[in-house]
C-alpha atoms as a PDB file:
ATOM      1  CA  UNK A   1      34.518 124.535 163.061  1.00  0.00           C
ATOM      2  CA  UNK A   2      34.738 120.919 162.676  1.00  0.00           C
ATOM      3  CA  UNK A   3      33.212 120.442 159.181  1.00  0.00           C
ATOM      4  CA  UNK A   4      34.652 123.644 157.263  1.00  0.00           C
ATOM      5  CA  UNK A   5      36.888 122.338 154.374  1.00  0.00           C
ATOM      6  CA  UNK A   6      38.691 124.105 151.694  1.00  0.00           C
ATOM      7  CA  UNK A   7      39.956 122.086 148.788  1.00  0.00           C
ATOM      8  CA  UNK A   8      43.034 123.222 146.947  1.00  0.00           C
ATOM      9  CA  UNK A   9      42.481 124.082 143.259  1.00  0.00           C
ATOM     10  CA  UNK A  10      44.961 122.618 141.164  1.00  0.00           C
ATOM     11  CA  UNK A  11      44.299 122.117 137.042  1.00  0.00           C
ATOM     12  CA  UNK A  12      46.104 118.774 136.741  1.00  0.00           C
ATOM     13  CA  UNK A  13      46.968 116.087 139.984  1.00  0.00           C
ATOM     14  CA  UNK A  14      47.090 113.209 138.029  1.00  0.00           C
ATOM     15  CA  UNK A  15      50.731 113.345 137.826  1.00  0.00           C
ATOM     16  CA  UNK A  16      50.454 112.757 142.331  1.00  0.00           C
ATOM     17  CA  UNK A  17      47.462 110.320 142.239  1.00  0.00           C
ATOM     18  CA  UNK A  18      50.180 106.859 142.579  1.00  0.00           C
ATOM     19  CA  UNK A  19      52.014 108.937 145.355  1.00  0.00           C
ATOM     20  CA  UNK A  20      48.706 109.712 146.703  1.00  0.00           C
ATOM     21  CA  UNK A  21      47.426 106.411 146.740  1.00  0.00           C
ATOM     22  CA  UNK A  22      50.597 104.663 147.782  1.00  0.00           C
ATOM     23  CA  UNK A  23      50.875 106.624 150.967  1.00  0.00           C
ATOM     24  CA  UNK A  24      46.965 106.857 152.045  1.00  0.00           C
ATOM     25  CA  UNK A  25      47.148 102.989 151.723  1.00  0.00           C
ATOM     26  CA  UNK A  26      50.363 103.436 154.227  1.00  0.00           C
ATOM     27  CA  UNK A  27      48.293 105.422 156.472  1.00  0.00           C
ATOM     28  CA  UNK A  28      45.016 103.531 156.055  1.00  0.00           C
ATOM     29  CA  UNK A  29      47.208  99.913 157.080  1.00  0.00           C
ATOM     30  CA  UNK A  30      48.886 102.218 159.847  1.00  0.00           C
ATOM     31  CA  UNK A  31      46.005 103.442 161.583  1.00  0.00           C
ATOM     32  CA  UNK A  32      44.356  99.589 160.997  1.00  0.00           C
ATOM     33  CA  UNK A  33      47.198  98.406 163.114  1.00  0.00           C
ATOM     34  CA  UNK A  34      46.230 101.406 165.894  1.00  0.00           C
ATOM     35  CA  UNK A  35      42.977  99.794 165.875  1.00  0.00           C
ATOM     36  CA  UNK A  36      43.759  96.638 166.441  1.00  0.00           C
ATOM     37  CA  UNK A  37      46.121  97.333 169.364  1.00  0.00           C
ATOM     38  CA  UNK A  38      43.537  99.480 170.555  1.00  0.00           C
ATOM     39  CA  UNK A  39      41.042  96.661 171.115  1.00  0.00           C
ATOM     40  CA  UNK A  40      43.248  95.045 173.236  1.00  0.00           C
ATOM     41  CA  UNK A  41      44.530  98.133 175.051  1.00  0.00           C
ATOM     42  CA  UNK A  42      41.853 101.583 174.701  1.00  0.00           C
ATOM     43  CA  UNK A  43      44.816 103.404 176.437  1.00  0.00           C
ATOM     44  CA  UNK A  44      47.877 102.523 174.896  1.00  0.00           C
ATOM     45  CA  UNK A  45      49.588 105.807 174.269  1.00  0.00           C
ATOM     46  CA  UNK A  46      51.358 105.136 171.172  1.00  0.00           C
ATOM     47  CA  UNK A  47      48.401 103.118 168.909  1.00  0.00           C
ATOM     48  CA  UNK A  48      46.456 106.282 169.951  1.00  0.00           C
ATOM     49  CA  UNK A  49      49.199 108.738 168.275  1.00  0.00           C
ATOM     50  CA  UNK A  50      49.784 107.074 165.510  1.00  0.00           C
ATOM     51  CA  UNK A  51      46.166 106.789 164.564  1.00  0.00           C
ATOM     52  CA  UNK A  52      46.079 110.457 165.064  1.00  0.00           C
ATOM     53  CA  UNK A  53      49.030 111.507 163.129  1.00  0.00           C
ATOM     54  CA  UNK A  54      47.826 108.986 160.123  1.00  0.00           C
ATOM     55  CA  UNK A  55      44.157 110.352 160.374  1.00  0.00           C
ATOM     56  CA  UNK A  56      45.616 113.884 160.044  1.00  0.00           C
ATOM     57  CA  UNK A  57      48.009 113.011 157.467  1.00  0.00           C
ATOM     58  CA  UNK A  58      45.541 111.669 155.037  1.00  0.00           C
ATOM     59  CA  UNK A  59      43.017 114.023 155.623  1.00  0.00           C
ATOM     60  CA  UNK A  60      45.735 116.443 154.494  1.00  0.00           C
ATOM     61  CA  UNK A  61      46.247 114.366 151.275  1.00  0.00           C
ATOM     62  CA  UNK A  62      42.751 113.776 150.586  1.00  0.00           C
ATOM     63  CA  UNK A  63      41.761 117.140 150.555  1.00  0.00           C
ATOM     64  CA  UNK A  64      44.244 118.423 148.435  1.00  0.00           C
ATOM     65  CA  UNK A  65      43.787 115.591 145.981  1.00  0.00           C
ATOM     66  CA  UNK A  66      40.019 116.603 145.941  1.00  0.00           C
ATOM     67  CA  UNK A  67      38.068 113.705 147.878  1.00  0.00           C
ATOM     68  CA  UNK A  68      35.967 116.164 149.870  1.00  0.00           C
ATOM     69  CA  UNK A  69      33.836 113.128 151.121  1.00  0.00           C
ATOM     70  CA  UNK A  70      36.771 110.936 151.851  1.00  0.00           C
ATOM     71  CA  UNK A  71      38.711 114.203 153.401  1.00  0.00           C
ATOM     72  CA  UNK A  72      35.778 114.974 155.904  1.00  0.00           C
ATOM     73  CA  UNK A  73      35.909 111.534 157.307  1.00  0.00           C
ATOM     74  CA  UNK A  74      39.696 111.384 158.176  1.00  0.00           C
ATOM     75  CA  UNK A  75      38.828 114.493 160.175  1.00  0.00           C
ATOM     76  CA  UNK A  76      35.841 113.190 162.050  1.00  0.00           C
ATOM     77  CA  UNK A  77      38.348 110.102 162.689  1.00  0.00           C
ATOM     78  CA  UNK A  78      41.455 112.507 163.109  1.00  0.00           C
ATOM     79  CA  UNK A  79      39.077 114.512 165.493  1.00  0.00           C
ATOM     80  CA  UNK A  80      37.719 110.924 167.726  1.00  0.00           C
ATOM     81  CA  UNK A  81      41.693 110.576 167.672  1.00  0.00           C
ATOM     82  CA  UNK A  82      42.443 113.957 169.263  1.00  0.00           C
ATOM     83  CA  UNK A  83      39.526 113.962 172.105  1.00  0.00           C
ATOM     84  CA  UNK A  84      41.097 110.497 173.169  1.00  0.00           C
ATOM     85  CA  UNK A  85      44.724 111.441 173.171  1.00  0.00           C
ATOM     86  CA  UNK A  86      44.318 114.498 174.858  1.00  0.00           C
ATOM     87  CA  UNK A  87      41.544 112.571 177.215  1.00  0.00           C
ATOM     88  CA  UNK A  88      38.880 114.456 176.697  1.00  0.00           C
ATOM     89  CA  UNK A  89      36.826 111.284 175.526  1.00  0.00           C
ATOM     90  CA  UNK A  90      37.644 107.808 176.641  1.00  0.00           C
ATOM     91  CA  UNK A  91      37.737 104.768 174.182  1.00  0.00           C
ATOM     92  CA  UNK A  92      34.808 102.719 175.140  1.00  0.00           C
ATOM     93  CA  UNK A  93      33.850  99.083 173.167  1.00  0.00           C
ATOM     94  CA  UNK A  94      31.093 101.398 171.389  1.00  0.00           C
ATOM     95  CA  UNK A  95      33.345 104.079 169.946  1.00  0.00           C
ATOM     96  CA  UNK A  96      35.966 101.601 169.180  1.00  0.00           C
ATOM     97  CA  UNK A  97      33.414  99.831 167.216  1.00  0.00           C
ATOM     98  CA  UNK A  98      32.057 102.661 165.407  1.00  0.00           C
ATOM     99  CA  UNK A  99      35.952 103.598 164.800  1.00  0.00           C
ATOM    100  CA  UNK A 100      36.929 100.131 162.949  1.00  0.00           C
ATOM    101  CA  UNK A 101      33.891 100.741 160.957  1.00  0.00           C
ATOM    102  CA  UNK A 102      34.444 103.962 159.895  1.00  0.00           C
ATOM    103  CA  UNK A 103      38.217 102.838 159.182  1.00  0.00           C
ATOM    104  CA  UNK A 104      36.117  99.945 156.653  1.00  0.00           C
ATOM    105  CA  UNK A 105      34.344 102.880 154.948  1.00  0.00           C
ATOM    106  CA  UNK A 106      37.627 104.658 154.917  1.00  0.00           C
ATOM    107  CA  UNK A 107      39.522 101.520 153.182  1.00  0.00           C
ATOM    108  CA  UNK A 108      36.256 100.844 150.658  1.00  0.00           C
ATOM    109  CA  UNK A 109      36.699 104.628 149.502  1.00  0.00           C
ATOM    110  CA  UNK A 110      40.189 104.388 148.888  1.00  0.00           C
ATOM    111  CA  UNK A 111      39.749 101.232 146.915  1.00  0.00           C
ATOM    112  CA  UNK A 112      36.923 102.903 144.752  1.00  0.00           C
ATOM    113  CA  UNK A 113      39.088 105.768 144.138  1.00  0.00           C
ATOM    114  CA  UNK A 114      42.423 103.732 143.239  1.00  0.00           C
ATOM    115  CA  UNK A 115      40.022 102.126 140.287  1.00  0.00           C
ATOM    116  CA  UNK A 116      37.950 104.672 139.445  1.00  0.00           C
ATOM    117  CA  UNK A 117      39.469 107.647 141.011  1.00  0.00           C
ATOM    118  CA  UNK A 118      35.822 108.871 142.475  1.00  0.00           C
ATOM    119  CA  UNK A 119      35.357 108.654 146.366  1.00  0.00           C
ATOM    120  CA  UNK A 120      32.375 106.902 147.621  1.00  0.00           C
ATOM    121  CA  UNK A 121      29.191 108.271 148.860  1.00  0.00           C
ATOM    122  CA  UNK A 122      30.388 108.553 152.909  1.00  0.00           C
ATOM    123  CA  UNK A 123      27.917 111.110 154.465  1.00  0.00           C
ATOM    124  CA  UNK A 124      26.427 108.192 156.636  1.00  0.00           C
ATOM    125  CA  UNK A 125      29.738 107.114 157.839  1.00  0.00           C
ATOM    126  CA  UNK A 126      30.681 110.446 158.595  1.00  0.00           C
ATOM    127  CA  UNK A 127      27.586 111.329 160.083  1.00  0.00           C
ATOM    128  CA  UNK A 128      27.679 107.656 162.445  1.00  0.00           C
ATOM    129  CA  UNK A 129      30.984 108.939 163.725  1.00  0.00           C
ATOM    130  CA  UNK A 130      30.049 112.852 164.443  1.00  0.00           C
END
């Protein structure tokens, strides 16, 4: 099922959160740069992979770290990412768009959460990219 998460319960993370958000900020940049390749070239092979594996990686990350919210939409991304690698769904202006702004929402989240260490509010996002 696409939307079935489980969260790992762990008492204390805080001692992961600057590995955490060192490398979702490495992913976040990485799959940035996928996008911006990608608007000049929907089918370039390699932009398309590494979105993919960064999507996946940071959904991993989220989810264990607890940002449910944050988690879900690196899947729905991850997902998009899949469907167009394995060309089951072609990368049209539209979804490209709707990809980059997911990918803002994405960034804004992780901001919030290096600061305040609460995700955003990203059901709309999510639901925009479903």
């Amino acid at each position: 099922m696409l939307y079935d998460v489980t969260v790992m319960a762990i008492d204390d993370l805080s001692e992961y959160k600057e590995l955490f958000d060192t490398t979702a900020h490495e992913y976040l940049e990485a799959l940035k740069k996928s996008l911006t390749e990608l608007a000049q070239n929907p089918v370039a092979t390699e932009a398309i992979a590494t979105a993919y594996i960064s999507t996946h990686s940071l959904k991993s990350q989220c989810l264990a770290m607890g940002f449910t919210q944050t988690g879900l939409l690196c899947k729905v991304l991850e997902y998009n990412f899949s469907q167009i690698k394995d060309k089951e769904k072609q990368l049209t202006p539209v979804l490209q768009k709707k990809l980059e702004q997911a990918a803002n929402e994405l960034e804004n989240s992780l901001t919030t959460i290096r600061t305040t260490n609460i995700e955003i509010d990203l059901q709309q996002a999510i639901e925009h990219l479903s």
